[in-house]
C-alpha atoms as a PDB file:
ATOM      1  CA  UNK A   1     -90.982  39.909  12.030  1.00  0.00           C
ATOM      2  CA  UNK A   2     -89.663  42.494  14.680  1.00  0.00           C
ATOM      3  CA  UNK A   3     -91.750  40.769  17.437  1.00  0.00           C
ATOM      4  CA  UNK A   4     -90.309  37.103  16.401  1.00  0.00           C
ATOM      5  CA  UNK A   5     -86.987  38.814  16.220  1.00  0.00           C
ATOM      6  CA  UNK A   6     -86.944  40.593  19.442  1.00  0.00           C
ATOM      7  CA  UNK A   7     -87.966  36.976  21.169  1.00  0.00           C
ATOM      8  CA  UNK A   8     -85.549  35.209  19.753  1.00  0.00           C
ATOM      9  CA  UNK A   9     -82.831  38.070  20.128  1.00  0.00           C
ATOM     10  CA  UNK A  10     -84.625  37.808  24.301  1.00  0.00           C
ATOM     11  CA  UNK A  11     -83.864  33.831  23.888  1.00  0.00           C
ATOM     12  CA  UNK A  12     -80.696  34.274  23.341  1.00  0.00           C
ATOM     13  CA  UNK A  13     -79.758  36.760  25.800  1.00  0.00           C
ATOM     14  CA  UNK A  14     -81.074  34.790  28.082  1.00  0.00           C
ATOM     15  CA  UNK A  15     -79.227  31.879  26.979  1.00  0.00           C
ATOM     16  CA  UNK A  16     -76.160  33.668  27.593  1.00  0.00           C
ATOM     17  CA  UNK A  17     -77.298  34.531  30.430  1.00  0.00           C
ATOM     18  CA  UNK A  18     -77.355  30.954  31.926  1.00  0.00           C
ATOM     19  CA  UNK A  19     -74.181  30.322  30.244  1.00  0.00           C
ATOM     20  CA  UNK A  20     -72.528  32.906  32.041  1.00  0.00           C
ATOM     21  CA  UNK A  21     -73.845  32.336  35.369  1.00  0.00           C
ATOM     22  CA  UNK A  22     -72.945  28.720  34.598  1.00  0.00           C
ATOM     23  CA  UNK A  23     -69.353  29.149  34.235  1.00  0.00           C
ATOM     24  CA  UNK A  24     -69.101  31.184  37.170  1.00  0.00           C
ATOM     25  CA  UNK A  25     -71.058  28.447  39.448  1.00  0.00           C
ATOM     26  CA  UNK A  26     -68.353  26.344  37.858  1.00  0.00           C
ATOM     27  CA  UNK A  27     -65.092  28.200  38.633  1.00  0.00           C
ATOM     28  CA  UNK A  28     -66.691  28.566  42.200  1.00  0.00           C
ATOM     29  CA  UNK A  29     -67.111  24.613  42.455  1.00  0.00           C
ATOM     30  CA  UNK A  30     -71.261  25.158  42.487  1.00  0.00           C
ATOM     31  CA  UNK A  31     -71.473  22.157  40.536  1.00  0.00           C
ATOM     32  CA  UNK A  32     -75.144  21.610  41.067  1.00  0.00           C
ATOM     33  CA  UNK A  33     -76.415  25.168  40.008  1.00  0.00           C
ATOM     34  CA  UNK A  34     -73.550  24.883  36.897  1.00  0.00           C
ATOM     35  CA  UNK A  35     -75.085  22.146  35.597  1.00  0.00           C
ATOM     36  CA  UNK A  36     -78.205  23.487  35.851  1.00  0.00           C
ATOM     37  CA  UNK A  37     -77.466  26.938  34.444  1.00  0.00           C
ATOM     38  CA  UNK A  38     -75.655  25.688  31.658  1.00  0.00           C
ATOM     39  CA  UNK A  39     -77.704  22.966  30.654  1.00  0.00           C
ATOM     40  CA  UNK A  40     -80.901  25.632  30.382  1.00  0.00           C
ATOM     41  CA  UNK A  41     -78.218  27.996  28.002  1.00  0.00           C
ATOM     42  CA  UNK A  42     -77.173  25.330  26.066  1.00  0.00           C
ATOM     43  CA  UNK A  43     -79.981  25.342  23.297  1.00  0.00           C
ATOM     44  CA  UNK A  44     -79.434  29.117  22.351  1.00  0.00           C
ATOM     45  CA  UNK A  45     -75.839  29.234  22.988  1.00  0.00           C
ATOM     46  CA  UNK A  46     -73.426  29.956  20.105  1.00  0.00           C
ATOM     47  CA  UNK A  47     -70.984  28.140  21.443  1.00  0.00           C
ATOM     48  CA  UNK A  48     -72.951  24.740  22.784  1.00  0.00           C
ATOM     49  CA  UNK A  49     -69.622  22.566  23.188  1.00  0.00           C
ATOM     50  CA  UNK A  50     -68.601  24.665  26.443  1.00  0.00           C
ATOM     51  CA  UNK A  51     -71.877  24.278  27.675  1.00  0.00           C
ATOM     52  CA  UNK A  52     -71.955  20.437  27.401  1.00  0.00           C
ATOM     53  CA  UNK A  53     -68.471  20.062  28.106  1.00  0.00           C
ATOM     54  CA  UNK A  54     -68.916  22.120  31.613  1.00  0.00           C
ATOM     55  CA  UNK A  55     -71.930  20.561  32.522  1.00  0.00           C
ATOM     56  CA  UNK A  56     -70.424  16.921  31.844  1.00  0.00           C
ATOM     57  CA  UNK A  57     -67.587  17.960  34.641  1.00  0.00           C
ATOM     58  CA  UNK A  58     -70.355  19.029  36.772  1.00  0.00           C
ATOM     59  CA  UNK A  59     -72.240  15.953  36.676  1.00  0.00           C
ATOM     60  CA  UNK A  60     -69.234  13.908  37.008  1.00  0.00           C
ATOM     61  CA  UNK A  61     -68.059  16.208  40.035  1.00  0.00           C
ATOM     62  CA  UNK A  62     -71.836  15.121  41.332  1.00  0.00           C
ATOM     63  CA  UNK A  63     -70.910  11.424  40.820  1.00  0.00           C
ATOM     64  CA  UNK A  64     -73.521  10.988  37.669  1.00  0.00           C
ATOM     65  CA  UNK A  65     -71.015   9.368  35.695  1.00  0.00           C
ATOM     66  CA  UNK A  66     -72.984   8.353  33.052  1.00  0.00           C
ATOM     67  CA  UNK A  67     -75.000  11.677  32.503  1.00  0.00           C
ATOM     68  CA  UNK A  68     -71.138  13.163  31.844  1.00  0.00           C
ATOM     69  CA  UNK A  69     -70.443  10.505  29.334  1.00  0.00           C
ATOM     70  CA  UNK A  70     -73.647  11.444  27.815  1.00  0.00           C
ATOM     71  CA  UNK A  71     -73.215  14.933  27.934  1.00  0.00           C
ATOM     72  CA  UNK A  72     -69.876  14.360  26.513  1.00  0.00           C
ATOM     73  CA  UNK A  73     -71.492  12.694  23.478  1.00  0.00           C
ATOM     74  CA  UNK A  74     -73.709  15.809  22.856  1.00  0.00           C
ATOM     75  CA  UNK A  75     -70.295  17.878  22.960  1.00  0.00           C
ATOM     76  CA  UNK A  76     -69.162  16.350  20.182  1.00  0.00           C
ATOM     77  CA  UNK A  77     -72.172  16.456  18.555  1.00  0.00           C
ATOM     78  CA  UNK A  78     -72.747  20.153  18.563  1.00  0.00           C
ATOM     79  CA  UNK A  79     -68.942  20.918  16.895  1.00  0.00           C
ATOM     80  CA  UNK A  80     -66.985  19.543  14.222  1.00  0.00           C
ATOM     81  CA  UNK A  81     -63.604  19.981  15.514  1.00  0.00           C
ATOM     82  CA  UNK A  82     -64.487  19.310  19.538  1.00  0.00           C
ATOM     83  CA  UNK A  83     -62.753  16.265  19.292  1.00  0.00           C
ATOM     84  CA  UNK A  84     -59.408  17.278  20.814  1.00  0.00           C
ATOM     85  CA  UNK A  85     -61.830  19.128  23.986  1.00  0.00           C
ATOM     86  CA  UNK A  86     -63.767  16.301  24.789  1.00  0.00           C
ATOM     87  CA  UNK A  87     -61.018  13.570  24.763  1.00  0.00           C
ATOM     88  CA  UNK A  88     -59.174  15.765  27.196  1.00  0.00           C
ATOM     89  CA  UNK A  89     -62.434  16.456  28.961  1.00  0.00           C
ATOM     90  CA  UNK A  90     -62.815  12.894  29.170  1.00  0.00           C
ATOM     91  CA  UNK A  91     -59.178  11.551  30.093  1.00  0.00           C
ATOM     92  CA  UNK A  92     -59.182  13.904  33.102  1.00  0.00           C
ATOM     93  CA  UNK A  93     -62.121  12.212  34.677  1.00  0.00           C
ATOM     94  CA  UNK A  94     -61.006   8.664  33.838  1.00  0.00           C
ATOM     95  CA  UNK A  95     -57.485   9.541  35.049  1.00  0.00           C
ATOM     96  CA  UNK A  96     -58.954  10.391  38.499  1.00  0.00           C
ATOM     97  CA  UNK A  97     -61.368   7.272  38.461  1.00  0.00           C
ATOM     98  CA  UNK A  98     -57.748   5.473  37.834  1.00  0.00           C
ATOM     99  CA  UNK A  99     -59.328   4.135  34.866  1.00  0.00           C
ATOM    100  CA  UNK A 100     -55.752   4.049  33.342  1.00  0.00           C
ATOM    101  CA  UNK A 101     -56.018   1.621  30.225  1.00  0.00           C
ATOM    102  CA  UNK A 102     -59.108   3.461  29.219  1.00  0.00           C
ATOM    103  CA  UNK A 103     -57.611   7.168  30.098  1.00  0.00           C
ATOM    104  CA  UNK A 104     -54.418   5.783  27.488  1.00  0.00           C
ATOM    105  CA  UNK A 105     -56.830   4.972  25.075  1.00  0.00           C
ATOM    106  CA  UNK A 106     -58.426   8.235  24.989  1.00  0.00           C
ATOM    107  CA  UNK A 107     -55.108  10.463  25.080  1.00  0.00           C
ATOM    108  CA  UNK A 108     -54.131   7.810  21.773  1.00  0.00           C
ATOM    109  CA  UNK A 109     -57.116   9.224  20.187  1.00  0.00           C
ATOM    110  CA  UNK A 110     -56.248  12.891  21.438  1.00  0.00           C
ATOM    111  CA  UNK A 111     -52.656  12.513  20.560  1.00  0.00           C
ATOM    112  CA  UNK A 112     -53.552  11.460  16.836  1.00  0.00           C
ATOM    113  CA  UNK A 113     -55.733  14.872  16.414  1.00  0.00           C
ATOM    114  CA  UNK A 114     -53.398  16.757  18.227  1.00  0.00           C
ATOM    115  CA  UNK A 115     -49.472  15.443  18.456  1.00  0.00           C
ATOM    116  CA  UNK A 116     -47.637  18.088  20.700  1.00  0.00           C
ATOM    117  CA  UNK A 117     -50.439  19.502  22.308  1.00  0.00           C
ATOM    118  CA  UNK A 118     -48.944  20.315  25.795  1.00  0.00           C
ATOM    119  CA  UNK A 119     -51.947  18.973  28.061  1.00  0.00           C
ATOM    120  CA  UNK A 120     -51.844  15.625  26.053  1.00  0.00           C
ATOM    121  CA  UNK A 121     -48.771  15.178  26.420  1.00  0.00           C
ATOM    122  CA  UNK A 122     -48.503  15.827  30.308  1.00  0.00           C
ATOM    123  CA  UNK A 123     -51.319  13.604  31.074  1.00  0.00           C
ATOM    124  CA  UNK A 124     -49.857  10.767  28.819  1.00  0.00           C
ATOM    125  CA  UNK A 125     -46.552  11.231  31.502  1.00  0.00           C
ATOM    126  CA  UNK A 126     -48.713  10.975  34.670  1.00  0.00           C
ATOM    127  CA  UNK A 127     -50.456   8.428  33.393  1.00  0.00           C
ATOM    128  CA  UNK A 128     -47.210   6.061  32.629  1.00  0.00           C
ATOM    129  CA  UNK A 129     -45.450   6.889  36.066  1.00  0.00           C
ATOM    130  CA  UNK A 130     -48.177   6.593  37.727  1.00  0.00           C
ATOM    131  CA  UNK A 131     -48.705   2.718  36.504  1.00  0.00           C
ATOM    132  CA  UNK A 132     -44.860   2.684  36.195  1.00  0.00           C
ATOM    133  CA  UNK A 133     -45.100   1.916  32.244  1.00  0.00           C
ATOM    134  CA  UNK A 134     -41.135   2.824  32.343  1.00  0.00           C
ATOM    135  CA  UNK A 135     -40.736   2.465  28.695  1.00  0.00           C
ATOM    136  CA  UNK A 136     -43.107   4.255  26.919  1.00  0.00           C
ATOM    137  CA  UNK A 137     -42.693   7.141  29.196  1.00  0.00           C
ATOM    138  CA  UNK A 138     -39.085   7.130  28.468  1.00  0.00           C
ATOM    139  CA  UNK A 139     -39.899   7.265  24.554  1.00  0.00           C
ATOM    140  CA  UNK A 140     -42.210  10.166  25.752  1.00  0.00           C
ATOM    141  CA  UNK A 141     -38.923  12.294  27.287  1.00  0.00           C
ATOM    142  CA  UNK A 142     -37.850  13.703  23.739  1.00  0.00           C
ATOM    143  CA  UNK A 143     -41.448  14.709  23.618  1.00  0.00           C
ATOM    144  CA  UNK A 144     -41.590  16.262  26.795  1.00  0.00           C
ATOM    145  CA  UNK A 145     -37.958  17.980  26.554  1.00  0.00           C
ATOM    146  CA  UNK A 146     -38.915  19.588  22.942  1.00  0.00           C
ATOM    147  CA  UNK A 147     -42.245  20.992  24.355  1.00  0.00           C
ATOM    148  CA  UNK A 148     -41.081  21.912  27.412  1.00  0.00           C
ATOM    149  CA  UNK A 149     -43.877  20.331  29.488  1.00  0.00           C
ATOM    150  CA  UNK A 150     -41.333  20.034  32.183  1.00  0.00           C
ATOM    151  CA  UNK A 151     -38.880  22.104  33.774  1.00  0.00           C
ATOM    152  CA  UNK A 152     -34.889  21.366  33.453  1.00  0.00           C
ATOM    153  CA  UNK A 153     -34.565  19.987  36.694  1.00  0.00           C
ATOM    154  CA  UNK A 154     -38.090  18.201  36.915  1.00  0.00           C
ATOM    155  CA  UNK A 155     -37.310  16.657  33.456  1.00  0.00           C
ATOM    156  CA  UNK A 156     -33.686  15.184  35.267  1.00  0.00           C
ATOM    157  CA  UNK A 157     -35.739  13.608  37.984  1.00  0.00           C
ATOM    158  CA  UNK A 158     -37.754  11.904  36.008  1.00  0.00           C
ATOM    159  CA  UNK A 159     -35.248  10.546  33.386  1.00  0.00           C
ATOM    160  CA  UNK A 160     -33.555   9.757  36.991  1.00  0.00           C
ATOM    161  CA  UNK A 161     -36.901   7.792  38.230  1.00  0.00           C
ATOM    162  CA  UNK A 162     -37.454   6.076  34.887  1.00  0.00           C
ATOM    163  CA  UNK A 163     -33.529   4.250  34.695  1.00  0.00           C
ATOM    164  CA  UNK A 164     -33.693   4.126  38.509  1.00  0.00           C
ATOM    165  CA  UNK A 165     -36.642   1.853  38.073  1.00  0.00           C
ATOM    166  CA  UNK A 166     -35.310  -0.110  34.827  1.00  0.00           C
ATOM    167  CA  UNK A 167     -31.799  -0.914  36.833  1.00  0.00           C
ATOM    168  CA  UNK A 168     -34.093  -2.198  39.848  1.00  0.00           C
ATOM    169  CA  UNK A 169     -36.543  -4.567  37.691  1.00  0.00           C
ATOM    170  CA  UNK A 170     -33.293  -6.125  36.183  1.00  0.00           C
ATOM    171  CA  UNK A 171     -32.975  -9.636  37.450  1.00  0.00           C
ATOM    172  CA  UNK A 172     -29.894 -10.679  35.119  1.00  0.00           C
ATOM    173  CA  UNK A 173     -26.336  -9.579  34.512  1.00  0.00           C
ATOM    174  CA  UNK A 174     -26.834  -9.013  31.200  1.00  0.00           C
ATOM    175  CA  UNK A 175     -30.013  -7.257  31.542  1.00  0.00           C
ATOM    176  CA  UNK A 176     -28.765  -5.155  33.724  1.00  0.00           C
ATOM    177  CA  UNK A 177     -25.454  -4.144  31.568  1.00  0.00           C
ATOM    178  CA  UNK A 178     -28.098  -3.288  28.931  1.00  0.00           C
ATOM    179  CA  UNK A 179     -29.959  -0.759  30.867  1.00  0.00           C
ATOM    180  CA  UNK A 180     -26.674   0.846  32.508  1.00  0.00           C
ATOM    181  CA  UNK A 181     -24.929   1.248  28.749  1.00  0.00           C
ATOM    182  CA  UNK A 182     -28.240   3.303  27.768  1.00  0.00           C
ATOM    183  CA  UNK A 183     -28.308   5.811  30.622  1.00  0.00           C
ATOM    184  CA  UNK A 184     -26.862   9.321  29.535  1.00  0.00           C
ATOM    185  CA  UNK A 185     -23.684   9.992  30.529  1.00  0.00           C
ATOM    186  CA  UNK A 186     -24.776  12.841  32.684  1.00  0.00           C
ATOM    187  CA  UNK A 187     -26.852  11.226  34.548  1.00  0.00           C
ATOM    188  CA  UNK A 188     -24.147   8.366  35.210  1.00  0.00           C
ATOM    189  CA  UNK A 189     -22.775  10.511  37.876  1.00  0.00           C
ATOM    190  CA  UNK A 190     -25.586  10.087  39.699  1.00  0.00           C
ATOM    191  CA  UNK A 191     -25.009   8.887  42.764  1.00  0.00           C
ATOM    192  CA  UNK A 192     -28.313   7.344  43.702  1.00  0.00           C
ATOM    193  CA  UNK A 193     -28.043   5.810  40.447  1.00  0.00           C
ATOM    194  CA  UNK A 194     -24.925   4.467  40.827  1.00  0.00           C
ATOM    195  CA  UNK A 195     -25.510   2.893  44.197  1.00  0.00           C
ATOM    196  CA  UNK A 196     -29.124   1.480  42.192  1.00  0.00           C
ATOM    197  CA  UNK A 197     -26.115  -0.136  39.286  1.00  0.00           C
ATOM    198  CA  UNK A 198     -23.888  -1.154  42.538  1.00  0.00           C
ATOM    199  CA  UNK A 199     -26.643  -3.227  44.324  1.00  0.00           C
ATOM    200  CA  UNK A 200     -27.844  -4.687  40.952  1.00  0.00           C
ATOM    201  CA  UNK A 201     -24.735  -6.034  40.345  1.00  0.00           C
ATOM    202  CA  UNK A 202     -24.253  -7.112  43.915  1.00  0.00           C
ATOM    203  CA  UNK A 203     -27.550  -8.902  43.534  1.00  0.00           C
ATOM    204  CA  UNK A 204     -26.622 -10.987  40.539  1.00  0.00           C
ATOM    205  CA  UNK A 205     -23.142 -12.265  42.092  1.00  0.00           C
ATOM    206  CA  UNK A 206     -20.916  -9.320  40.238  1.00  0.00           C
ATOM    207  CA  UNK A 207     -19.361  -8.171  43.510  1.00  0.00           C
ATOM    208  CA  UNK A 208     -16.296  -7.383  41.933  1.00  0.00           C
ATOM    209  CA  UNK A 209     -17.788  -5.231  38.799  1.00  0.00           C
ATOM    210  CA  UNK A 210     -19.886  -3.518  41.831  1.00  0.00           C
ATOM    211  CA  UNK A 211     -16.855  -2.663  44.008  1.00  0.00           C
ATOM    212  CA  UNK A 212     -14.840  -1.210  40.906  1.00  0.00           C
ATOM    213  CA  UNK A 213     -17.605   0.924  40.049  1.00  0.00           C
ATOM    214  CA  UNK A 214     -17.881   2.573  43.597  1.00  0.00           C
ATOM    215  CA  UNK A 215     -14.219   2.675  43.822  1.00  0.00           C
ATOM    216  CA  UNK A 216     -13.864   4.716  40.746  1.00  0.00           C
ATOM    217  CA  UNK A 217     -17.068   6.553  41.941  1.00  0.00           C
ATOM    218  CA  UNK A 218     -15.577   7.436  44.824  1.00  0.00           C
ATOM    219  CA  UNK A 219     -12.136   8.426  43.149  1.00  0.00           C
ATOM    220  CA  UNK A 220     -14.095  11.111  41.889  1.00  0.00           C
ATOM    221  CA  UNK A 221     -16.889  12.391  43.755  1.00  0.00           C
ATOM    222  CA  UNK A 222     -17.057  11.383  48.147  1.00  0.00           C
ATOM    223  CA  UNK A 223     -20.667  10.516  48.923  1.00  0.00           C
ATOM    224  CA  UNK A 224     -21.777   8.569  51.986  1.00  0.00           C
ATOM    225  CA  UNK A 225     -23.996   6.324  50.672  1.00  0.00           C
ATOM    226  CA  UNK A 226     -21.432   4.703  48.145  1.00  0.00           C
ATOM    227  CA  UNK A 227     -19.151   4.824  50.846  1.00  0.00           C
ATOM    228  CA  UNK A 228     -21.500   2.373  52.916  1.00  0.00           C
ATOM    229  CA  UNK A 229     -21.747   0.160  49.891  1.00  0.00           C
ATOM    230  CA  UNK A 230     -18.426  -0.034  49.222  1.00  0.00           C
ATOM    231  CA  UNK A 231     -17.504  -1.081  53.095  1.00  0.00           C
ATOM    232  CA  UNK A 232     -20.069  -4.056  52.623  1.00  0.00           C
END
């Protein structure tokens, strides 16, 4: 018993070993020798889900896609609750493959197991501006503001980009009325986003709604740029 015990006690350590070179080839980028090193401390490890879920960055880092999606499987395999790590896991690398329908798919799933989680939530907002999915990243904001994923001003910007981008896709009057009446009345003193409102109207024949808004825009706050509009 004391010789089977000290092997598998020398098993282990070596496991964790391998595991902890692993990690460090990892953190230093070695993605070849990671995989490696974590795939041989994997069996013994007491903690098997890092191992997997390391080594499936490394082989995706290596461009074997489909031994990460694999090794992703045995993740979740070797934990109960890994869920949550591998989505994430997974929605970074199909984020940078600009797999975006898939990479909103997976942060769904995450988002269900884990509803404020800060990392979900962040990637779900680069994913939407980044395909310009206005909408449901503006239904996202009172997500983002409560968890504070962003910063004040970064979170002003993008509630800024988001109705910036609404005003410009509107093709109608009416449409365009619509979006204007639901921008916060801070941010109606924008002026970038008034001259965005002044040119919309301009664009759909309302020269005379336009010039009264940069008039009274200009009542209250000089800026160039209406100015310019205003002289056309």
């Amino acid at each position: 018993h004391s010789v089977l015990g000290r092997i598998l006690g020398g098993n282990t350590h070596r496991a964790a070993r391998k595991t902890s070179q692993g990690l460090l080839d990892f953190l230093e980028g070695n993605w070849k020798q990671s995989r490696k090193n974590l795939l041989k401390g994997a069996n013994k490890s007491q903690m098997p889900l890092i191992n997997y879920l390391a080594a499936a960055r490394s082989s995706y880092e290596l461009g074997a896609e489909e031994e990460a999606q694999e090794l992703l499987h045995k993740a979740e395999k070797s934990a109960p609750d890994s869920e949550l790590a591998v989505a994430l896991t997974q929605a970074r690398m199909q984020f940078r493959d600009k797999k975006y329908e898939q990479c909103l798919g997976t942060l769904a799933r995450a988002k269900r197991v884990s509803p404020s989680h800060p990392v979900v939530l962040d990637l779900l907002r680069q994913v939407y501006e980044t395909v310009q999915e206005w909408k449901p990243l503006l239904d996202l904001l009172p997500e983002l503001k409560k968890n504070k994923i962003l910063k004040k001003e970064e979170l002003r910007l993008l509630e800024l980009k988001i109705y910036k981008a609404k005003l410009e896709a509107a093709t109608e009057k009416e449409r365009l009325d619509i979006v204007w009446k639901k921008v916060p009345s801070a941010l109606k003193k924008d002026s970038g986003l008034i001259a965005t409102y002044a040119q919309g109207l301009s664009a759909v024949k309302a020269d005379s709604e336009s010039e009264r808004l940069l008039r009274t825009s200009l009542d209250k706050n000089w800026d160039e740029t209406l100015l310019r509009l205003y002289g056309l």
